[in-house]
Protein backbone atom coordinates (compact mmCIF):
# COMPACT_ATOMS: atom_id res chain seq x y z
CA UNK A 1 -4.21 -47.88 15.88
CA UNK A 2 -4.02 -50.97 14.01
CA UNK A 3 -6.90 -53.27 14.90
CA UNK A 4 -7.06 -56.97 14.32
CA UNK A 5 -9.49 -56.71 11.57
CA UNK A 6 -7.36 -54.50 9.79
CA UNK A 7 -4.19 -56.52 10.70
CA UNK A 8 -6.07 -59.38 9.03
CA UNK A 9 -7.16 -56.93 6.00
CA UNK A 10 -3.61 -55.98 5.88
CA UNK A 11 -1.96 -59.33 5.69
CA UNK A 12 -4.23 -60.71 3.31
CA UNK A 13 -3.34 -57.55 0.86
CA UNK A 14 0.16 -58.25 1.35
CA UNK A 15 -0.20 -62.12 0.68
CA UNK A 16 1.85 -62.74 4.11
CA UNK A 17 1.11 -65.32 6.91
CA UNK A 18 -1.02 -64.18 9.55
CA UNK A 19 0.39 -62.31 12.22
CA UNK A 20 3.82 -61.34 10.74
CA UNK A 21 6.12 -59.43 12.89
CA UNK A 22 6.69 -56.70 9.89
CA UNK A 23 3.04 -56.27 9.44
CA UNK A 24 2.67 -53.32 12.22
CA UNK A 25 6.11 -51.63 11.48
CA UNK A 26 4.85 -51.50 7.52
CA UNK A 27 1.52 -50.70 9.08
CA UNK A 28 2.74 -47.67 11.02
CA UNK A 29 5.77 -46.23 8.43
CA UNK A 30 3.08 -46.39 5.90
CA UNK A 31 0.63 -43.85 7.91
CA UNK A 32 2.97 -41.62 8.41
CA UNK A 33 4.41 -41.22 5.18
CA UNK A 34 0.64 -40.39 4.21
CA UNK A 35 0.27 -38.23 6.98
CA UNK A 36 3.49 -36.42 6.11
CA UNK A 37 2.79 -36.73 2.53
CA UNK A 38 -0.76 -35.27 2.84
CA UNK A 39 -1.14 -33.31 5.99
CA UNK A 40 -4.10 -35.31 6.69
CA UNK A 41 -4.84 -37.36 9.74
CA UNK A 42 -5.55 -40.97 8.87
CA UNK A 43 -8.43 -41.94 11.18
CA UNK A 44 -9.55 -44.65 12.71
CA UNK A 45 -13.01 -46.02 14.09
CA UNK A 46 -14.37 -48.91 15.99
CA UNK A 47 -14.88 -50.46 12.92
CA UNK A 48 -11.85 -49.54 10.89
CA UNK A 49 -10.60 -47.08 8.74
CA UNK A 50 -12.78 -43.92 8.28
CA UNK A 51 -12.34 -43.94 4.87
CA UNK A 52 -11.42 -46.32 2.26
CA UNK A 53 -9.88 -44.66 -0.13
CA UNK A 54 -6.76 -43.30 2.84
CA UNK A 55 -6.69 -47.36 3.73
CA UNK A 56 -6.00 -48.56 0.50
CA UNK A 57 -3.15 -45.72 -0.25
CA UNK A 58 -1.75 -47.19 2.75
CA UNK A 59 -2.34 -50.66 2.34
CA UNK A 60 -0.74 -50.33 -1.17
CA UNK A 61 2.54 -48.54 0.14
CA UNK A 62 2.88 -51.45 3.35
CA UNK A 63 2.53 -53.88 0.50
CA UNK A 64 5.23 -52.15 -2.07
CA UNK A 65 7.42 -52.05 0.61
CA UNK A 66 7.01 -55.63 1.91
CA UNK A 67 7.81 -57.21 -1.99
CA UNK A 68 10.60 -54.76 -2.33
CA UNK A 69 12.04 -55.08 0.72
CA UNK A 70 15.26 -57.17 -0.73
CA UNK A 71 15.57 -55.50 -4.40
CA UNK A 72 19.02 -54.34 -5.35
CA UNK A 73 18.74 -52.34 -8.39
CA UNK A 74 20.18 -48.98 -10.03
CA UNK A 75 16.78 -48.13 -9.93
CA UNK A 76 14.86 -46.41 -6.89
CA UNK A 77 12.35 -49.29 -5.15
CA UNK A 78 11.48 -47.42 -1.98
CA UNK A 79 9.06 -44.93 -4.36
CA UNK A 80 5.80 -45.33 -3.63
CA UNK A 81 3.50 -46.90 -6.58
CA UNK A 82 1.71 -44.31 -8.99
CA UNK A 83 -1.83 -44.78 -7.54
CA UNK A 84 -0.88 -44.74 -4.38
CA UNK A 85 0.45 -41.41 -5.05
CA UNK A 86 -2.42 -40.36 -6.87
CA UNK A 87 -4.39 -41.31 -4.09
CA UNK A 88 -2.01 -39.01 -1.58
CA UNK A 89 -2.36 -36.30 -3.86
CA UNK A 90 -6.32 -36.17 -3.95
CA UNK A 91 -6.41 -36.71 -0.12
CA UNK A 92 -3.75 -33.94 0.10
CA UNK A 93 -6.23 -31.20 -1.89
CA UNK A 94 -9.38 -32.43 -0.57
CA UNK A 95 -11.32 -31.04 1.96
CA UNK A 96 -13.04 -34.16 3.14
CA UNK A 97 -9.92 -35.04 5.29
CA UNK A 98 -9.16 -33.37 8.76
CA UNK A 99 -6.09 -31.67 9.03
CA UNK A 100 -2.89 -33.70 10.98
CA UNK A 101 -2.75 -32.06 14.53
């Protein structure tokens, strides 16, 4: 599902070398943590991502997880960031997004 245009896309949002290994597992754990999240399927075209606004809620949580991938902390780093989840939530009530099969 993840084409090379958005692989590059991808990389270049998480400021990490071209072609990293962790760029597809991020990539795919993201997706369906939206998909769970929202009950919306994320969908992809020829061209990319049918909509914007579902690739950057994704791109965003691949990215928080790539720069927090080594914190130790009393506080919880695996949460999502706020627009991210804001983003989620409006996919989640809209009706512009097919259902997940």
């Amino acid at each position: 599902m993840l084409t090379e245009k958005m692989r590059a896309e991808l990389e270049l949002y998480m400021k990490v070398e071209s072609e990293n290994p962790e760029t597809d597992s991020l990539f795919e754990a993201a997706v369906q943590l939206a998909e769970s999240y929202t009950g919306k399927k994320f969908e992809v075209a020829e061209n990319g991502p049918v909509s914007p606004l579902y690739w950057l809620a994704v791109k965003q949580t691949a990215a928080h997880w790539y720069d927090n991938r080594g914190m130790v902390s009393d506080a919880n780093q695996s949460e999502i960031p706020l627009s991210a989840r804001e983003i989620l939530n409006h996919i989640c009530l809209s009706g512009d997004f097919p259902e997940k099969e």
